[in-house]
Protein backbone atom coordinates (compact mmCIF):
# COMPACT_ATOMS: atom_id res chain seq x y z
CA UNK A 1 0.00 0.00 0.00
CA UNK A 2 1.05 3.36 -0.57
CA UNK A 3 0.54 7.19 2.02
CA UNK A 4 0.68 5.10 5.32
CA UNK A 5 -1.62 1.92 4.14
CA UNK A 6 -4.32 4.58 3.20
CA UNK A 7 -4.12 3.32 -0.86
CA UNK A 8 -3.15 0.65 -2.86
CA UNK A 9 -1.34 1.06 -6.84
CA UNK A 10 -4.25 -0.55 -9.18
CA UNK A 11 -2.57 -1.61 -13.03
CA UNK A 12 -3.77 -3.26 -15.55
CA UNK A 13 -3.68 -3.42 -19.47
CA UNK A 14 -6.42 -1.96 -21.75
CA UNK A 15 -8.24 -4.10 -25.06
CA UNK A 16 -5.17 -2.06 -27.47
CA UNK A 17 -2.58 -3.16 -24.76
CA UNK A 18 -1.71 0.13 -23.05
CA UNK A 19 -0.64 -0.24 -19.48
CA UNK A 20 -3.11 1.92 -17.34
CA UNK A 21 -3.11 2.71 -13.44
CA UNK A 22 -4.93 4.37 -10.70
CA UNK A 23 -5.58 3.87 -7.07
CA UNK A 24 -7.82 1.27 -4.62
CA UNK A 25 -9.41 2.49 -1.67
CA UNK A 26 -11.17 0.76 1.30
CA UNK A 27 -11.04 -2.22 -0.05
CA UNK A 28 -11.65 -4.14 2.56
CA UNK A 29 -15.44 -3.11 2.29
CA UNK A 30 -17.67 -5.28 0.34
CA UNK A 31 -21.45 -4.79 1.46
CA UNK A 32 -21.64 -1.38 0.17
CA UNK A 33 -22.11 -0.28 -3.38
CA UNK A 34 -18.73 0.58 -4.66
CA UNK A 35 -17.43 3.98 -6.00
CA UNK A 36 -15.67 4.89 -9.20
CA UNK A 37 -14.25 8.11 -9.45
CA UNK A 38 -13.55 9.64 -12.98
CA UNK A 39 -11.31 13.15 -13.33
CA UNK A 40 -11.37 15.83 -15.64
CA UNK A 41 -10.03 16.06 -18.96
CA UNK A 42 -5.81 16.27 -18.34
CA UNK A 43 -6.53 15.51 -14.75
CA UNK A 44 -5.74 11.96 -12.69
CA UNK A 45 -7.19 9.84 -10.00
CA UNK A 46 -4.82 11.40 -7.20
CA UNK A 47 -7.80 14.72 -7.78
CA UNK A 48 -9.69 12.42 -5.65
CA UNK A 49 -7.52 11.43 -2.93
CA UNK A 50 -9.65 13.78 0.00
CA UNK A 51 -12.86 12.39 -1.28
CA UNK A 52 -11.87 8.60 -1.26
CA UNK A 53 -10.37 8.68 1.98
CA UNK A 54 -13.35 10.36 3.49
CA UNK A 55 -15.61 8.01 1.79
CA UNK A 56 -13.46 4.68 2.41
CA UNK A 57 -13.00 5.49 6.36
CA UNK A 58 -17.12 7.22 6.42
CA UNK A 59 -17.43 6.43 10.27
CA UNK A 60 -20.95 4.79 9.25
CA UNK A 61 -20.85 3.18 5.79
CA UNK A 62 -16.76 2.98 4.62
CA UNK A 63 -16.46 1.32 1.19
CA UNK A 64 -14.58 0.66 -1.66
CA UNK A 65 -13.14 3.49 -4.26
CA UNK A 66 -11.39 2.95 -7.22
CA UNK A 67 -10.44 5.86 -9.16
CA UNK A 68 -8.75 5.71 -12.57
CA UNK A 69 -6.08 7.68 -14.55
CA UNK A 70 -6.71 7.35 -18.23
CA UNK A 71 -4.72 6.60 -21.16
CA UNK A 72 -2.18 9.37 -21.42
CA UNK A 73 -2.48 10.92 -17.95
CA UNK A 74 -1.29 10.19 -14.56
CA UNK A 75 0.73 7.18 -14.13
CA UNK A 76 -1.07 5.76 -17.18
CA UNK A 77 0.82 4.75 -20.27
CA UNK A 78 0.67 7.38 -22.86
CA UNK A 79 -0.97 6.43 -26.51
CA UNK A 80 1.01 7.28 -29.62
CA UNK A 81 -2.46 7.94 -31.39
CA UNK A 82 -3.22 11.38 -30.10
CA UNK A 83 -7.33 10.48 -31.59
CA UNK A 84 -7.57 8.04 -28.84
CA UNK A 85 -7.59 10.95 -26.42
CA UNK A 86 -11.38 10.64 -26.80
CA UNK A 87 -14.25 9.69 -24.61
CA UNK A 88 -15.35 6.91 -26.39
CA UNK A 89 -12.05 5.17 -26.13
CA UNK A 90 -11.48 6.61 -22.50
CA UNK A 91 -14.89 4.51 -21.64
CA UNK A 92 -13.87 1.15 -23.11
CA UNK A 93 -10.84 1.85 -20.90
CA UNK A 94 -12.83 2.26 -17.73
CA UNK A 95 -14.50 -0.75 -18.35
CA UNK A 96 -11.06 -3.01 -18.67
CA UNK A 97 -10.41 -1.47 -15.66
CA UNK A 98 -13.54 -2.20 -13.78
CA UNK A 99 -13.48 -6.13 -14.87
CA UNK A 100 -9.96 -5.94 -13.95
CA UNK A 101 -11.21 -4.63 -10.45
CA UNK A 102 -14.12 -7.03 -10.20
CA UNK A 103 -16.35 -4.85 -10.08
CA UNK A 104 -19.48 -5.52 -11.49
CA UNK A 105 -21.84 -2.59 -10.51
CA UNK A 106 -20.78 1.14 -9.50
CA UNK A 107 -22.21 4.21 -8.22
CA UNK A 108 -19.54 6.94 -10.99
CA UNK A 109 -18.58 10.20 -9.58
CA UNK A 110 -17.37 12.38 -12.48
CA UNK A 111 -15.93 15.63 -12.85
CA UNK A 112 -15.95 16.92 -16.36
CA UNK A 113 -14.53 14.60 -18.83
CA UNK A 114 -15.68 12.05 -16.40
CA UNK A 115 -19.05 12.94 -16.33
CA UNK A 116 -19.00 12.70 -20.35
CA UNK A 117 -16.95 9.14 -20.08
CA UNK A 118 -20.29 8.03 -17.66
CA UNK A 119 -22.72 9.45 -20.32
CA UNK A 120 -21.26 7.07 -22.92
CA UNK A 121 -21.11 4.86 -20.52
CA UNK A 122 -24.97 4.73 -20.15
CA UNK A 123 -25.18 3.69 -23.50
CA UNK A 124 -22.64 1.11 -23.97
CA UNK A 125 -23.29 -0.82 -20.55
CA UNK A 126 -26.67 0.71 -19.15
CA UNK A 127 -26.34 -1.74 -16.27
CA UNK A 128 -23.13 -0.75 -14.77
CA UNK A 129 -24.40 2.55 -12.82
CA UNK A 130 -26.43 2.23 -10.01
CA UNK A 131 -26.05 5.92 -9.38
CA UNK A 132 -24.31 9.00 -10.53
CA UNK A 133 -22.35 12.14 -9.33
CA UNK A 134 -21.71 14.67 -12.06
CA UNK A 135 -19.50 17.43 -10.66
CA UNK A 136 -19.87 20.36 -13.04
CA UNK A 137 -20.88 18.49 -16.02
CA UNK A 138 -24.12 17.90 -18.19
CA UNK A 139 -25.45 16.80 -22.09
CA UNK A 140 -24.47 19.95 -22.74
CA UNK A 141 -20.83 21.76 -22.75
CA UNK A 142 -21.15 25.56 -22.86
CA UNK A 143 -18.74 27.30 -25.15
CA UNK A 144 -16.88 30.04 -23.35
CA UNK A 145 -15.74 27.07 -20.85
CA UNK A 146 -14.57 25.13 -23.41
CA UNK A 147 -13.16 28.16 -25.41
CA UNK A 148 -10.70 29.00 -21.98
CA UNK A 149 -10.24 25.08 -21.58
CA UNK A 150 -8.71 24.89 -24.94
CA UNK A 151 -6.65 28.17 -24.68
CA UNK A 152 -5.43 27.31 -21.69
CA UNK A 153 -4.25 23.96 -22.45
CA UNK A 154 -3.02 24.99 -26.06
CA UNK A 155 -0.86 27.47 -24.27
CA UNK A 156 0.29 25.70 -21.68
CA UNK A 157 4.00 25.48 -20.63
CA UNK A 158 5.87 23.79 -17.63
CA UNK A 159 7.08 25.98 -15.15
CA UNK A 160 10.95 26.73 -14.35
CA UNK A 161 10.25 25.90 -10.19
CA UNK A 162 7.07 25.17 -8.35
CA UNK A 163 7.00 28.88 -7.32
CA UNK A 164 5.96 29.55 -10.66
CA UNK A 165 3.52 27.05 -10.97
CA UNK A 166 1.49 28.91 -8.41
CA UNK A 167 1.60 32.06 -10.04
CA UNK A 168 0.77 30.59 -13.10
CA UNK A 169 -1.82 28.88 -12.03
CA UNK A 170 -3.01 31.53 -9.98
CA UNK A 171 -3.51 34.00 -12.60
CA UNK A 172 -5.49 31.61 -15.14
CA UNK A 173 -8.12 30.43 -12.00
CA UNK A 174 -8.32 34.31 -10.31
CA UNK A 175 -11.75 34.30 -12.01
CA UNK A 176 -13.06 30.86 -11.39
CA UNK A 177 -11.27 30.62 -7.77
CA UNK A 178 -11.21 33.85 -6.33
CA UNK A 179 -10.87 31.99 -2.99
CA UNK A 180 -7.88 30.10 -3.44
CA UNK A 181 -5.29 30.76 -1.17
CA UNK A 182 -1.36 30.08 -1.58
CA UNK A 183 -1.37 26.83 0.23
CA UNK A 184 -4.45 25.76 -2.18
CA UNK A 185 -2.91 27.00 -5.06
CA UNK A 186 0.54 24.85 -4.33
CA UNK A 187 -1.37 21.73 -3.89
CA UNK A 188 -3.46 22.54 -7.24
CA UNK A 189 0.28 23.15 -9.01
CA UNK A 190 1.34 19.89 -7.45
CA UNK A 191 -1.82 18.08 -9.06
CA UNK A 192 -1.01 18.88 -12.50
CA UNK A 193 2.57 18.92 -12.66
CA UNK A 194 5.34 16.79 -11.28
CA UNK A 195 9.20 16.89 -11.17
CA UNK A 196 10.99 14.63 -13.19
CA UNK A 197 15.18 14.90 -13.17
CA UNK A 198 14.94 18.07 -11.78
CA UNK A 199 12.20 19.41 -14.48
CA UNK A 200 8.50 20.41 -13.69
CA UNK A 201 6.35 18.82 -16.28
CA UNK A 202 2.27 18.17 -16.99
CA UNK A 203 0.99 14.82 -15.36
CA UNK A 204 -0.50 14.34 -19.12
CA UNK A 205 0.48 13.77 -22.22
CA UNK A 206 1.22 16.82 -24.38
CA UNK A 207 -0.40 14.81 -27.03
CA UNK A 208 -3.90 15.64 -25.91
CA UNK A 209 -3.58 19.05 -27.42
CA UNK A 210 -3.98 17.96 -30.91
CA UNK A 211 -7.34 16.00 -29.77
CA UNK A 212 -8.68 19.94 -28.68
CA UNK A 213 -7.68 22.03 -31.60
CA UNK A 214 -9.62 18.99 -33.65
CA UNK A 215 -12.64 20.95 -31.96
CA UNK A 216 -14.11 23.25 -34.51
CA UNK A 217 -15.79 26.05 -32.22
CA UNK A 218 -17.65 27.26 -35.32
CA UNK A 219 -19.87 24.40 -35.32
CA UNK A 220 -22.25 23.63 -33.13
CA UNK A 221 -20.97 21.58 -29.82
CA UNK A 222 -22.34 18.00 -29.28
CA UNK A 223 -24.82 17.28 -27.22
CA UNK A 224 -26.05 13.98 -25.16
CA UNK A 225 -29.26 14.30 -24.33
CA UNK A 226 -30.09 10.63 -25.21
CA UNK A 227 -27.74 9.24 -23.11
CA UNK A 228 -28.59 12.05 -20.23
CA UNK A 229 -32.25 10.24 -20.78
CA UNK A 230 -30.95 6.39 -20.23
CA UNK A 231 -30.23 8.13 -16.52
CA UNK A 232 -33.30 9.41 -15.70
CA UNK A 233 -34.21 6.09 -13.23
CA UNK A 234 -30.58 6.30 -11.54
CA UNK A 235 -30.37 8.34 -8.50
CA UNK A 236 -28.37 12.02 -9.75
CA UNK A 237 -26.61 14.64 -7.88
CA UNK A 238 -25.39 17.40 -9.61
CA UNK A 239 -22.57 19.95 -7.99
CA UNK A 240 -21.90 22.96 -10.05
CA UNK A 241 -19.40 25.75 -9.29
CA UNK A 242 -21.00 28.84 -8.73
CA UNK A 243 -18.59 30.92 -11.19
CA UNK A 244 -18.61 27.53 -13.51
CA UNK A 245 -18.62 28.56 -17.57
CA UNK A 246 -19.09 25.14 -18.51
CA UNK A 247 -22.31 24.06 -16.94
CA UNK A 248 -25.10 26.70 -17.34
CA UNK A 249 -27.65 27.62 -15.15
CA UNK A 250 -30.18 26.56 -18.50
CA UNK A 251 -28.54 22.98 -19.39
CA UNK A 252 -29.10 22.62 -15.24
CA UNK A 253 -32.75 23.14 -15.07
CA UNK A 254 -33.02 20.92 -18.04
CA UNK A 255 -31.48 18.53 -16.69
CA UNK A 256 -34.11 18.52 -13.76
CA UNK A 257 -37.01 18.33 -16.11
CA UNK A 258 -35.41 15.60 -17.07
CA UNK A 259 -34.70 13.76 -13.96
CA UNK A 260 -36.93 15.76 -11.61
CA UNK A 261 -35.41 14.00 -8.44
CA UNK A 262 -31.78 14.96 -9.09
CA UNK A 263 -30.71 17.11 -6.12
CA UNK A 264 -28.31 19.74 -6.97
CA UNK A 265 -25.85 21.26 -5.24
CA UNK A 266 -24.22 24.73 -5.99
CA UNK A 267 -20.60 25.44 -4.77
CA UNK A 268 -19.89 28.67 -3.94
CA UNK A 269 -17.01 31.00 -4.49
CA UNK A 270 -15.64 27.94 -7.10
CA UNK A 271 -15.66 27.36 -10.84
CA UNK A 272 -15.09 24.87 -13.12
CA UNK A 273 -14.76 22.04 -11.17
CA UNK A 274 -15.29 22.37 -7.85
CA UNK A 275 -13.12 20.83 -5.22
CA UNK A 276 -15.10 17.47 -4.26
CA UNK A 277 -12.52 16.88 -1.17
CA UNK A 278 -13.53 20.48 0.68
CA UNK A 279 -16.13 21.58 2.75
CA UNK A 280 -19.30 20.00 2.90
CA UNK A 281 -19.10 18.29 -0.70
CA UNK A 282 -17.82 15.07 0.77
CA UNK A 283 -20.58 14.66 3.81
CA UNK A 284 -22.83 15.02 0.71
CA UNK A 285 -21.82 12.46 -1.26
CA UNK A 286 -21.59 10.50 1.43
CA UNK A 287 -25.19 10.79 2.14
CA UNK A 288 -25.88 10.60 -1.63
CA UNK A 289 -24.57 7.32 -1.88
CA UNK A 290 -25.79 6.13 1.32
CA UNK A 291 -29.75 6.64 0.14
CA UNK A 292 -27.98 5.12 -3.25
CA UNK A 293 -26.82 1.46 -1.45
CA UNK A 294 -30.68 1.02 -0.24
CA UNK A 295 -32.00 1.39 -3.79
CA UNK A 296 -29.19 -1.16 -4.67
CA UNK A 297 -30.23 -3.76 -2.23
């Protein structure tokens, strides 16, 4: 196990043979419905590391958390076809991983691209979710969130020394995370990057840009509706970032007509995506999952 015995190192090899990882939580608890957690877009399963401790130790229903770095991110293997960078691909790799796990039925909690990778999921294996956390994510992507996204990451470049991590990071988020102090901001740095032979590089594969500038913002974005509709019998919770300019208020309250018993839950003072390890967001899950496990039995 690794961090004191509080997580075990979780490989294994996906259908085109790439060598994927992430981390096992709680694993010693079987009679509750299990919990996959599924990061944003260049982000990695140690995003969750608050949140699965909180929910493998819960002082009244612990259980087990696996949480998943895809192809190209992380500690995952990185894919010399940049088009595989794709949700589509990204779910066929969370199912390896889940058979691999032996898990046969999961409550998902996804932030962004996870959320998307759980809405394709609905349509290849409709069985698989019992229950659903999107954090800042819907059918529908609004453009000016995707329009930063993509800037940001085009632009990117790895800092000369941590220090300027933070200040880099600090001025792209000032908008979304007005709140963010220093010591958040150093353990946001330390989520994206890491240092390797002295250097400060991305935890993802450089690759991914090419998958972005494929977008063409003068079309219309996507949407997945349909799939958003295969959910409507799952218990939902949906956290949005109060300053988020990826999730609109609109796409929310569709959502609800939708699936009129999803309870929402704004986070204030944060963006796009909100923190699920902070504050109250973890007690809430908790509880989410909780009424989830009875609708399981």
């Amino acid at each position: 196990m690794s961090n004191s015995q509080q997580w075990q190192d979780f490989t294994y090899t996906s259908n085109d043979g790439l060598r994927l990882a992430g981390r096992k939580y709680g694993w010693q608890h079987r009679d509750r419905l299990a919990v996959l957690c599924l990061a944003g877009l260049t982000r990695n399963s140690a995003d969750f590391h608050e949140l699965a401790l909180y929910l493998a130790n819960h002082e009244k229903n612990p259980r087990r958390v696996l949480c998943l770095d895809y192809r190209g991110r992380g500690k995952s293997q990185y894919d010399k076809n940049w088009k595989n960078y794709n949700p589509l691909v990204e779910a066929g790799d969370v199912i390896d991983g889940l058979i691999a796990a032996g898990l046969d039925h999961v409550a998902i909690v996804g932030t962004s691209r996870g959320g998307m990778i759980a809405l394709a999921l609905a349509a290849m294996r409709p069985g698989l979710m019992k229950a659903v956390v999107f954090n800042d994510i819907g059918p529908e992507i609004d453009g000016p969130g995707l329009v930063r996204i993509k800037n940001y990451i085009e632009h990117a470049k790895d800092p000369g020394s941590w220090p300027q991590a933070v200040e880099m990071l600090r001025e792209v988020s000032a908008k979304q995370f007005p709140n963010w102090d220093d010591e958040e901001l150093d353990r946001q740095a330390r989520l994206i990057y890491a240092e390797k032979g002295g250097k400060i590089v991305r935890r993802y594969d450089k690759g991914m840009m090419k998958s972005l500038s494929s977008i063409n913002l003068d079309e219309p974005l996507p949407t997945y509706w349909p799939q958003f509709e295969g959910l409507k019998k799952l218990p939902l919770l949906l956290i949005r970032g109060e300053n988020s300019d990826l999730l609109s208020l609109e796409t929310v309250e569709r959502m609800k007509k939708v699936q009129p018993t999803m309870e929402v839950v704004t986070s204030r003072h944060e963006g796009h995506a909100p923190n699920l390890g902070a504050g109250v967001l973890p007690e809430k899950i908790a509880r989410f999952l909780s009424a989830a496990d009875k609708m399981h039995r």
